[in-house]
C-alpha atoms as a PDB file:
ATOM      1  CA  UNK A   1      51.727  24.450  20.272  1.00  0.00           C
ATOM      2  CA  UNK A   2      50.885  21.481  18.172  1.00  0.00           C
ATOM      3  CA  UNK A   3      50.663  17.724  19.214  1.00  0.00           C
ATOM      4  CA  UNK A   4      52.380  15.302  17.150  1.00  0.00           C
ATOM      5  CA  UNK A   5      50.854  12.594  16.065  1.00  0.00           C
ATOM      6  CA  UNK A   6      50.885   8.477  16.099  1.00  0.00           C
ATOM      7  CA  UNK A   7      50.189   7.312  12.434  1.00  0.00           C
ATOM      8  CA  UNK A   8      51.251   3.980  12.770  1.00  0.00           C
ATOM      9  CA  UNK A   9      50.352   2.571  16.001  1.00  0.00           C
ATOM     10  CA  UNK A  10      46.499   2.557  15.870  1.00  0.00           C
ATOM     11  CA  UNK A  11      46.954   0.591  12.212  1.00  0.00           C
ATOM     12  CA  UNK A  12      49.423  -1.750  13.452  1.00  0.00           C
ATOM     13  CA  UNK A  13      47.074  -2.765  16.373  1.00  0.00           C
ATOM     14  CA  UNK A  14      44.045  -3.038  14.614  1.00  0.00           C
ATOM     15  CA  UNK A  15      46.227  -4.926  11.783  1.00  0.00           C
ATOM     16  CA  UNK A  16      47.361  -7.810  14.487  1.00  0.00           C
ATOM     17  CA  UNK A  17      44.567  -7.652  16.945  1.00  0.00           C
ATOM     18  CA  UNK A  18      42.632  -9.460  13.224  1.00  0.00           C
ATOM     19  CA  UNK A  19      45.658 -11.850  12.948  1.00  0.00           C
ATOM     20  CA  UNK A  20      45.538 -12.610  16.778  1.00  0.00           C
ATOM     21  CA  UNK A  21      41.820 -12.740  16.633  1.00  0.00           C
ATOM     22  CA  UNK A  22      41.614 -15.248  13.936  1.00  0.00           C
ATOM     23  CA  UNK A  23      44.247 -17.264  14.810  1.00  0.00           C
ATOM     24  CA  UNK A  24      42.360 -17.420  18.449  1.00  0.00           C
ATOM     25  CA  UNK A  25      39.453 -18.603  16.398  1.00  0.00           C
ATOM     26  CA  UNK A  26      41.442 -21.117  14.469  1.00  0.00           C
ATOM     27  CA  UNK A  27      42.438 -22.578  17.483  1.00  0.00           C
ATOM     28  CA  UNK A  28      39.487 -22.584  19.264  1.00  0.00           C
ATOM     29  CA  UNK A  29      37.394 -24.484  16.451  1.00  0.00           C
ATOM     30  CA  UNK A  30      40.725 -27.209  16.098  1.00  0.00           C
ATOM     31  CA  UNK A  31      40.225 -27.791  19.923  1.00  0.00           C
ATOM     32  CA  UNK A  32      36.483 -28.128  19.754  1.00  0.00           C
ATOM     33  CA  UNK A  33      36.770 -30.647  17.092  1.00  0.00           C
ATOM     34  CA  UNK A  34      39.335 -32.267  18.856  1.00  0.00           C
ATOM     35  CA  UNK A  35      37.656 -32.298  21.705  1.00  0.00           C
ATOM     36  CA  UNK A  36      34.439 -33.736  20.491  1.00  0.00           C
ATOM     37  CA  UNK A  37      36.604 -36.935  18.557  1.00  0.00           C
ATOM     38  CA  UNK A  38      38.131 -37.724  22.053  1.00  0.00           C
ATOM     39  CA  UNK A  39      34.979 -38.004  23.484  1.00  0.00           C
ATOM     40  CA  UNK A  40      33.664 -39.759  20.635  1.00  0.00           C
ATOM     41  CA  UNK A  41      36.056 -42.203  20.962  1.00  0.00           C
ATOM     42  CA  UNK A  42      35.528 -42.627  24.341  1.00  0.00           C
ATOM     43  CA  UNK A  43      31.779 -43.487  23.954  1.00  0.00           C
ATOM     44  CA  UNK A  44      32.763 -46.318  21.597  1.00  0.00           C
ATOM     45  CA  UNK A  45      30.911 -43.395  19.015  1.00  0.00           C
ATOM     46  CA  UNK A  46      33.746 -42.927  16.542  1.00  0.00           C
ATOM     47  CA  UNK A  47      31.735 -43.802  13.260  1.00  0.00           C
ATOM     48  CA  UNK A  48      31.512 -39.953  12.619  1.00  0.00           C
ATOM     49  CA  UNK A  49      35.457 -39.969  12.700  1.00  0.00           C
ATOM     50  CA  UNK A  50      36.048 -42.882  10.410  1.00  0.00           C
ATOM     51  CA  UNK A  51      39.203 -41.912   8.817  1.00  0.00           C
ATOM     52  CA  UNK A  52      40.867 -39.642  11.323  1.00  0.00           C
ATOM     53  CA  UNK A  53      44.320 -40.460  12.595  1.00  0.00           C
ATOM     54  CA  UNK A  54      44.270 -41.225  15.762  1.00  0.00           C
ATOM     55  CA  UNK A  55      48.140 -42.624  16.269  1.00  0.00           C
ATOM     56  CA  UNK A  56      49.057 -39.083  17.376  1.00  0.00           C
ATOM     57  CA  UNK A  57      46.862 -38.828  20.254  1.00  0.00           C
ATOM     58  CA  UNK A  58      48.291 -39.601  23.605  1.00  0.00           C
ATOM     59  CA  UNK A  59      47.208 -40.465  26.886  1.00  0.00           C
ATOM     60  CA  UNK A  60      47.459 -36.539  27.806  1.00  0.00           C
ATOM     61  CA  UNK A  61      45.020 -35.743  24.638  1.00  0.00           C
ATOM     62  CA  UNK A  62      42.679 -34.778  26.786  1.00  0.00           C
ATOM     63  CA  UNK A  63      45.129 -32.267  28.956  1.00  0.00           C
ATOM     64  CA  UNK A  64      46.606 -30.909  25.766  1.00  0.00           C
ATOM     65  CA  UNK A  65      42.637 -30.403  24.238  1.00  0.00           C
ATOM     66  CA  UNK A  66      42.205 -28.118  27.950  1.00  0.00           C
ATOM     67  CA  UNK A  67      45.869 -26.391  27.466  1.00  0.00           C
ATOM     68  CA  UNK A  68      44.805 -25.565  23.305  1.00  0.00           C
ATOM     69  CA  UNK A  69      41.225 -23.630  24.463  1.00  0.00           C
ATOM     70  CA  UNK A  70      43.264 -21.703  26.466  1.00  0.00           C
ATOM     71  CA  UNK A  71      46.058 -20.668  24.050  1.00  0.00           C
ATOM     72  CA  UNK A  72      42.301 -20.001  21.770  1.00  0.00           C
ATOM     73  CA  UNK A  73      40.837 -17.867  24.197  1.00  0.00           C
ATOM     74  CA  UNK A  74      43.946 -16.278  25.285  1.00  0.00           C
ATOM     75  CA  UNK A  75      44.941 -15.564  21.309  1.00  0.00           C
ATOM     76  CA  UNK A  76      41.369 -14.471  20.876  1.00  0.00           C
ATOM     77  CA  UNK A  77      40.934 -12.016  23.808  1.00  0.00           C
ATOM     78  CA  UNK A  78      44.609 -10.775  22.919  1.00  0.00           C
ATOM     79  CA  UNK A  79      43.025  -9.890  19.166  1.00  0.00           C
ATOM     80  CA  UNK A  80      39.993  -8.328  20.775  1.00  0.00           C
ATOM     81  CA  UNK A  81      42.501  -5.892  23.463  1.00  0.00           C
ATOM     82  CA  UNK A  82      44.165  -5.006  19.684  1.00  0.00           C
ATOM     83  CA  UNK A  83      41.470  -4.325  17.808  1.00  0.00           C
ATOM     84  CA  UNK A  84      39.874  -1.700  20.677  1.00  0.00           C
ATOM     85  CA  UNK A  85      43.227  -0.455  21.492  1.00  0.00           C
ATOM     86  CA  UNK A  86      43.524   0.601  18.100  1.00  0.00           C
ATOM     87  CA  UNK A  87      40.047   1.944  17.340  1.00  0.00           C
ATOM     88  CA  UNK A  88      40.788   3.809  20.531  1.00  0.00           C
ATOM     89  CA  UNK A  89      43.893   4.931  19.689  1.00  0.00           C
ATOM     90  CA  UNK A  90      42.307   5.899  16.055  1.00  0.00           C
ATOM     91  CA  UNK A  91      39.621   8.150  18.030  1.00  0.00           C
ATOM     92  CA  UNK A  92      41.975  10.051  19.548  1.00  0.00           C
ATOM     93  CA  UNK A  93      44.135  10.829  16.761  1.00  0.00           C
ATOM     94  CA  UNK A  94      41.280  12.293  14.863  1.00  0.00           C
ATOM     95  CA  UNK A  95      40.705  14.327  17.839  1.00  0.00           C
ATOM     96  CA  UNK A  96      44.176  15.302  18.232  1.00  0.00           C
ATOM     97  CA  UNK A  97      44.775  16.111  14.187  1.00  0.00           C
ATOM     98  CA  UNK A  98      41.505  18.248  14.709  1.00  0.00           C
ATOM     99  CA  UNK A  99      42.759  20.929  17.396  1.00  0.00           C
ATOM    100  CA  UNK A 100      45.935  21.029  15.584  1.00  0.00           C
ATOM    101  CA  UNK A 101      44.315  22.135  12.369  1.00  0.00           C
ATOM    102  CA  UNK A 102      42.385  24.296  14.347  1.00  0.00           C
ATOM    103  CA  UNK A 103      45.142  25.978  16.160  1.00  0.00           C
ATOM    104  CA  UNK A 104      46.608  26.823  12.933  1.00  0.00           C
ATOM    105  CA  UNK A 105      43.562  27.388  11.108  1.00  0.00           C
ATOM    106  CA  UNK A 106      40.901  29.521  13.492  1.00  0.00           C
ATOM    107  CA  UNK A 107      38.437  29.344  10.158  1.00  0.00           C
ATOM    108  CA  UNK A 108      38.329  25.654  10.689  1.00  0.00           C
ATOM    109  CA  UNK A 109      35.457  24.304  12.824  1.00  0.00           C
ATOM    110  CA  UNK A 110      35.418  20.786  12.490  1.00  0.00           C
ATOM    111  CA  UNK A 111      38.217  18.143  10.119  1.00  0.00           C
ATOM    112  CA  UNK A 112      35.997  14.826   9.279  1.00  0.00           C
ATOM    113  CA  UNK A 113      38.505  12.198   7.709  1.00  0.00           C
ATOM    114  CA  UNK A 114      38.422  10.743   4.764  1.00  0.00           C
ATOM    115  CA  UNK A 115      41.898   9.108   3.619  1.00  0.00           C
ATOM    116  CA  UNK A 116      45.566   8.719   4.743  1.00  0.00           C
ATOM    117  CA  UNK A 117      48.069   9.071   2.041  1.00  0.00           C
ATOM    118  CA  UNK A 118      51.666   8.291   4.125  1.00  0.00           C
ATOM    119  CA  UNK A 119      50.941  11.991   6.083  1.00  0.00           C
ATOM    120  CA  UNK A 120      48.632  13.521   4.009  1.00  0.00           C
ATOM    121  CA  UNK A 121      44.923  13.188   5.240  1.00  0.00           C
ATOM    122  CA  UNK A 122      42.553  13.796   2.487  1.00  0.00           C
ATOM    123  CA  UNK A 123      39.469  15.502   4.684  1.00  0.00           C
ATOM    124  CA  UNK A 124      36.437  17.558   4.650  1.00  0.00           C
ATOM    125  CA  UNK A 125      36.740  20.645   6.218  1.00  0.00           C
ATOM    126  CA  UNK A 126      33.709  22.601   8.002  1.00  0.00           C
ATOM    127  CA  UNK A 127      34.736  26.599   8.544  1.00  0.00           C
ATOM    128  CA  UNK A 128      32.950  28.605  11.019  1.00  0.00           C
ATOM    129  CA  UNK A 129      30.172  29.946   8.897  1.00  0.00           C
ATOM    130  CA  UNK A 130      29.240  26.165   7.803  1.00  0.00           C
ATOM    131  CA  UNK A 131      30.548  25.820   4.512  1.00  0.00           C
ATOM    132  CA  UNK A 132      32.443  22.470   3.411  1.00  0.00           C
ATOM    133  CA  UNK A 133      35.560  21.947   1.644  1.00  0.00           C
ATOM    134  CA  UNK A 134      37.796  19.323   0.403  1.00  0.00           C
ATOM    135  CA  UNK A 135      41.053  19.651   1.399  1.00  0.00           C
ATOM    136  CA  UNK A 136      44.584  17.642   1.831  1.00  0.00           C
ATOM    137  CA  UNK A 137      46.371  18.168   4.878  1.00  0.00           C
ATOM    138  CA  UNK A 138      50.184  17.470   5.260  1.00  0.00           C
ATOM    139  CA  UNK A 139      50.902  16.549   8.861  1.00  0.00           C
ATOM    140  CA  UNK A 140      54.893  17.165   9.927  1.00  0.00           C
ATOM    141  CA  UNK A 141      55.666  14.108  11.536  1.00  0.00           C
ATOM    142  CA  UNK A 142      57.480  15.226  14.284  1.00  0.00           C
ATOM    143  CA  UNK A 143      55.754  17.870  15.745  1.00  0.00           C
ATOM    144  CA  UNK A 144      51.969  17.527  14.182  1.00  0.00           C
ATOM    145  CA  UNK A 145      51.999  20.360  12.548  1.00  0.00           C
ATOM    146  CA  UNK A 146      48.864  20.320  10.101  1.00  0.00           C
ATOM    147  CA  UNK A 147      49.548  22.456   5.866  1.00  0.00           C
ATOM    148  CA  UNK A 148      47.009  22.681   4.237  1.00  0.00           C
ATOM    149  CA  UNK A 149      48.007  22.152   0.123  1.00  0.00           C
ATOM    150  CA  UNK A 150      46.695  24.427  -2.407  1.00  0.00           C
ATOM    151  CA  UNK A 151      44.974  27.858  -2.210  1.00  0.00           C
ATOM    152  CA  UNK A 152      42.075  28.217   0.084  1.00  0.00           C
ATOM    153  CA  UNK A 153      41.793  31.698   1.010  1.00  0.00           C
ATOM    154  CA  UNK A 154      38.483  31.242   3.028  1.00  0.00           C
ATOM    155  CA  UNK A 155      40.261  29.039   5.608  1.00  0.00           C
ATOM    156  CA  UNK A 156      41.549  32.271   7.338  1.00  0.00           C
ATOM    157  CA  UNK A 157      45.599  33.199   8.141  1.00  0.00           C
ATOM    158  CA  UNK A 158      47.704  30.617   9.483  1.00  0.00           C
ATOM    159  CA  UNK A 159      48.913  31.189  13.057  1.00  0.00           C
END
């Protein structure tokens, strides 16, 4: 009857898609630097990197510059999959905690989200005659069964 619910995947992909994103970024901005010295240097140009050690550059700098803006990009664009995958993933959860409160709860008409406490969702509740109510929700974990705490009569009989 009731769909159970992912709380922790959405979170954990939005959480590393920012590491992955900014670590992508990192990267990125150490390569174009890097990138820019070496051909500095190369132009006989290297005023603007007076100072700079240059005794661990290579002959293959310029290869390893190429393979380092791909690990960027590839860190970055792995950050971006997260992030969507999780706001995805977060879209349909809210959908999915909605038709199980509403399969329990005919009253209800629409669940807007407000906060997660572990599995208690803090929400505003529309019924079907429009009014609005504040209410915590206590999702079972295992089979997505929506409570809702306290005393609210004008929610209807649970099913």
């Amino acid at each position: 009857m009731f769909e159970p619910l992912d709380l922790q995947t959405p979170q954990l992909a939005v959480g590393l898609g920012f590491v992955f994103a900014i670590a992508g970024a990192a990267i990125l901005a150490h390569a174009t630097w890097r990138r820019r010295r070496l051909q500095a240097w190369a132009a006989g140009e290297s005023r603007r990197f007076e100072g700079t050690d240059s005794r661990g550059e290579r002959p293959d700098a310029p290869r390893d510059v190429r393979v380092e803006i791909i690990a960027g990009f590839a860190a970055l664009f792995l950050g971006t999959a997260g992030i969507l995958y999780g706001m995805i993933g977060q879209e349909q959860q809210n959908s999915l905690l909605e038709s199980n409160t509403i399969a329990k709860y005919p009253q209800v008409q629409e669940v807007e989200p407000q906060e997660w406490h572990g599995n208690l969702l803090e929400a505003e509740v529309t019924t079907a005659d429009g009014q609005h109510f504040q209410v915590r929700i206590l999702f079972d974990p295992d089979t997505g069964e929506p409570t809702v705490q306290g005393d609210h009569p004008e929610l209807g009989s649970q099913q």
